[in-house]
Protein backbone atom coordinates (compact mmCIF):
# COMPACT_ATOMS: atom_id res chain seq x y z
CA UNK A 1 -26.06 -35.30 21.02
CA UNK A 2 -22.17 -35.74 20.97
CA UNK A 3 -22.80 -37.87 17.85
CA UNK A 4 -24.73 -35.24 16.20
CA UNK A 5 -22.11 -32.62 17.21
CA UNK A 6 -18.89 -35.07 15.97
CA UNK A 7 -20.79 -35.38 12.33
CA UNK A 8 -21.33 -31.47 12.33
CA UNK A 9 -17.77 -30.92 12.74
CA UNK A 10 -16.25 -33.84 10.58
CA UNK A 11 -18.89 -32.38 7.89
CA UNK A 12 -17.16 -28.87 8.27
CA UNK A 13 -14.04 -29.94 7.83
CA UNK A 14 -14.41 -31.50 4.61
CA UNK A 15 -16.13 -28.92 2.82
CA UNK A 16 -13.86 -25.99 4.15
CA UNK A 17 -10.54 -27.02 2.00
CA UNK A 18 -12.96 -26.40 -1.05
CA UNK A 19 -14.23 -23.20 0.28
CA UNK A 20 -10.90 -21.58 1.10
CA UNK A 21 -9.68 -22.76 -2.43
CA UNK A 22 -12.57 -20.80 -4.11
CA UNK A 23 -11.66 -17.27 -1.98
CA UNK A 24 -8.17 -18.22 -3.11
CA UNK A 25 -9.38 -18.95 -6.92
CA UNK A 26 -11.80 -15.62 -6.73
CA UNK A 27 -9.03 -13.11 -6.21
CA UNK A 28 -7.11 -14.00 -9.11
CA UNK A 29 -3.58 -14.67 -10.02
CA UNK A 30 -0.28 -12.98 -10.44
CA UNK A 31 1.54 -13.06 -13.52
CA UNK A 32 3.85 -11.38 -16.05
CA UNK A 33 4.76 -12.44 -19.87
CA UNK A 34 7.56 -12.70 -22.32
CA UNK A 35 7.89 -12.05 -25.96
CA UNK A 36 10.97 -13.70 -27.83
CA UNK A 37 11.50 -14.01 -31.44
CA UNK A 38 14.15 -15.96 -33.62
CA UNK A 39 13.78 -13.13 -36.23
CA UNK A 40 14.90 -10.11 -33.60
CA UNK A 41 17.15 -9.55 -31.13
CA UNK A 42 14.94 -7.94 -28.40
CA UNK A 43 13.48 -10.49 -25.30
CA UNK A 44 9.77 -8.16 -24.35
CA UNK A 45 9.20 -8.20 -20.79
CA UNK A 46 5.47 -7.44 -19.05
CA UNK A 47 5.18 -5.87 -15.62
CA UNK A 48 4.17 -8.00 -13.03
CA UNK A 49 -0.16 -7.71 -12.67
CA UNK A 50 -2.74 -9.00 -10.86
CA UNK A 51 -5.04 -10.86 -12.95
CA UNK A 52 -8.46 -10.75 -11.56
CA UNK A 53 -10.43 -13.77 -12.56
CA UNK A 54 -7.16 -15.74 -13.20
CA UNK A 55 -7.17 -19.62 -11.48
CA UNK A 56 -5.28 -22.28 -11.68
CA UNK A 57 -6.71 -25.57 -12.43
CA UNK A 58 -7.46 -27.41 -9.55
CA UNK A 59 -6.33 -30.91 -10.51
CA UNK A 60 -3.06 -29.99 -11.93
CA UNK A 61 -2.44 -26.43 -10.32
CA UNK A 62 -1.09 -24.78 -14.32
CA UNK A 63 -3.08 -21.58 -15.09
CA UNK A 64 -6.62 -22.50 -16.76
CA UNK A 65 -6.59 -20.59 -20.30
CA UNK A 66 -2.53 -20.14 -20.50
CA UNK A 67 -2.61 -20.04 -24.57
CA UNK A 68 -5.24 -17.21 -24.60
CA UNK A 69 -3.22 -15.30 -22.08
CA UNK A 70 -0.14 -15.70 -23.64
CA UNK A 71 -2.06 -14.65 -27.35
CA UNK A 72 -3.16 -11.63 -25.78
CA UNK A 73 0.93 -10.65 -25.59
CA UNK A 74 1.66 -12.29 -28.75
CA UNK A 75 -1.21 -9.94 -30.62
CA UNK A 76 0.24 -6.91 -28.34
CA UNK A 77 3.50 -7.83 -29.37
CA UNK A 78 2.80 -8.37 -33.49
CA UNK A 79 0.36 -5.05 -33.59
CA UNK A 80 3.06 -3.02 -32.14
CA UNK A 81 6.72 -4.51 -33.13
CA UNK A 82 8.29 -6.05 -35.62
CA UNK A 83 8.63 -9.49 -36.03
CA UNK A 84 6.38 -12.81 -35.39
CA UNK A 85 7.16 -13.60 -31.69
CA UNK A 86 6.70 -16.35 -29.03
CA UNK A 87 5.15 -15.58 -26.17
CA UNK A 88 4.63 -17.40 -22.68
CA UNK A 89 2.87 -16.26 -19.56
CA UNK A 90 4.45 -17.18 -16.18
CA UNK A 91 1.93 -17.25 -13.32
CA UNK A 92 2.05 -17.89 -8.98
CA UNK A 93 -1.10 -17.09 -6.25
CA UNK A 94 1.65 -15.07 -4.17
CA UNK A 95 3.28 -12.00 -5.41
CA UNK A 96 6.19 -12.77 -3.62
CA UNK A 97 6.46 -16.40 -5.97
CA UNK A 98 6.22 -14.31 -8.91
CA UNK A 99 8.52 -11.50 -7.83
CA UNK A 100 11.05 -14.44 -7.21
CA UNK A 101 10.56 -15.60 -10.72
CA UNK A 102 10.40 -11.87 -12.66
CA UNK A 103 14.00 -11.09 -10.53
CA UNK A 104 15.60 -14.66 -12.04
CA UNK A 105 14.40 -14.22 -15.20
CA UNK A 106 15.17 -11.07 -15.76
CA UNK A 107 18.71 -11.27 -14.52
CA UNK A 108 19.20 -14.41 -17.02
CA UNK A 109 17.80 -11.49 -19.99
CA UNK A 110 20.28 -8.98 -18.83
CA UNK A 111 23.01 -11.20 -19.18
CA UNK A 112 22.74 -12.23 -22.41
CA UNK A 113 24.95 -10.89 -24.93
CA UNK A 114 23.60 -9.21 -28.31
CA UNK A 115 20.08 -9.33 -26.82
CA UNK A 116 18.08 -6.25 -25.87
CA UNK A 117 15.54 -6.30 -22.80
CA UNK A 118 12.45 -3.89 -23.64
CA UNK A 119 10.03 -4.32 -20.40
CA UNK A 120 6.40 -3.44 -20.90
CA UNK A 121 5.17 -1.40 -17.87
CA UNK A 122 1.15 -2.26 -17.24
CA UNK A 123 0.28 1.07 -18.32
CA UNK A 124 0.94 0.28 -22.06
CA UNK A 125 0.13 -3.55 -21.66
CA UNK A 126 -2.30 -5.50 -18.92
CA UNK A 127 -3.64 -8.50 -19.02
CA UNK A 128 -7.68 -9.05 -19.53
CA UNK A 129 -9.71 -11.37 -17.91
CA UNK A 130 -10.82 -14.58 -19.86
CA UNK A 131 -14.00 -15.86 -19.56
């Protein structure tokens, strides 16, 4: 009976890592983007939004579909402004990790001379899920 009740337990244990990563992978990810181009001197700047459906990949923890989020700004960005821009999507599971990033990185914008910060708000431009 004990040895029943010690492979039980050792069973559990292995397969809950995987099921607390799925809860963690189903609520989706935090992340904001930003728009730069060489041709213009304004840096665009996304609210921070929870992405539902977003996950990192669980081998090298780097947001699964990264180039089709970051298109999505880059198509945003082209329809509505001038000028062919590159865009990149920065990502974390915590709000409080991304918060930390937005703050740094948008200090580092403000700073810069001959540069103009234009930040999105999530009412004019969100994020959609990819499939």
């Amino acid at each position: 009976m004990l040895r029943i009740l010690k492979r039980a337990c050792l069973t559990l244990l292995l397969f809950l890592p995987l099921t607390l990563q799925a809860q963690k992978a189903s609520d989706g990810l935090y992340m904001f983007g930003v728009g730069t181009s060489f041709n213009d001197s304004t840096i665009y700047l996304t609210a921070i939004q929870l992405v539902p459906g977003a996950r990192l990949n669980p081998k090298t923890d780097f947001l699964e579909n990264r180039v089709r989020y970051s298109n999505q700004l880059k198509a945003y960005l082209e329809m509505n402004f001038v000028g062919f821009e590159t865009c990149t999507v920065f990502f974390a599971d915590t709000k409080k990790d991304i918060e930390q990033k937005y703050i740094k990185l948008r200090r580092r914008y403000q700073k810069t001379k001959n540069r103009y910060l234009h930040e999105l708000p999530s009412d004019v431009f969100s994020f959609q899920q990819v499939e």
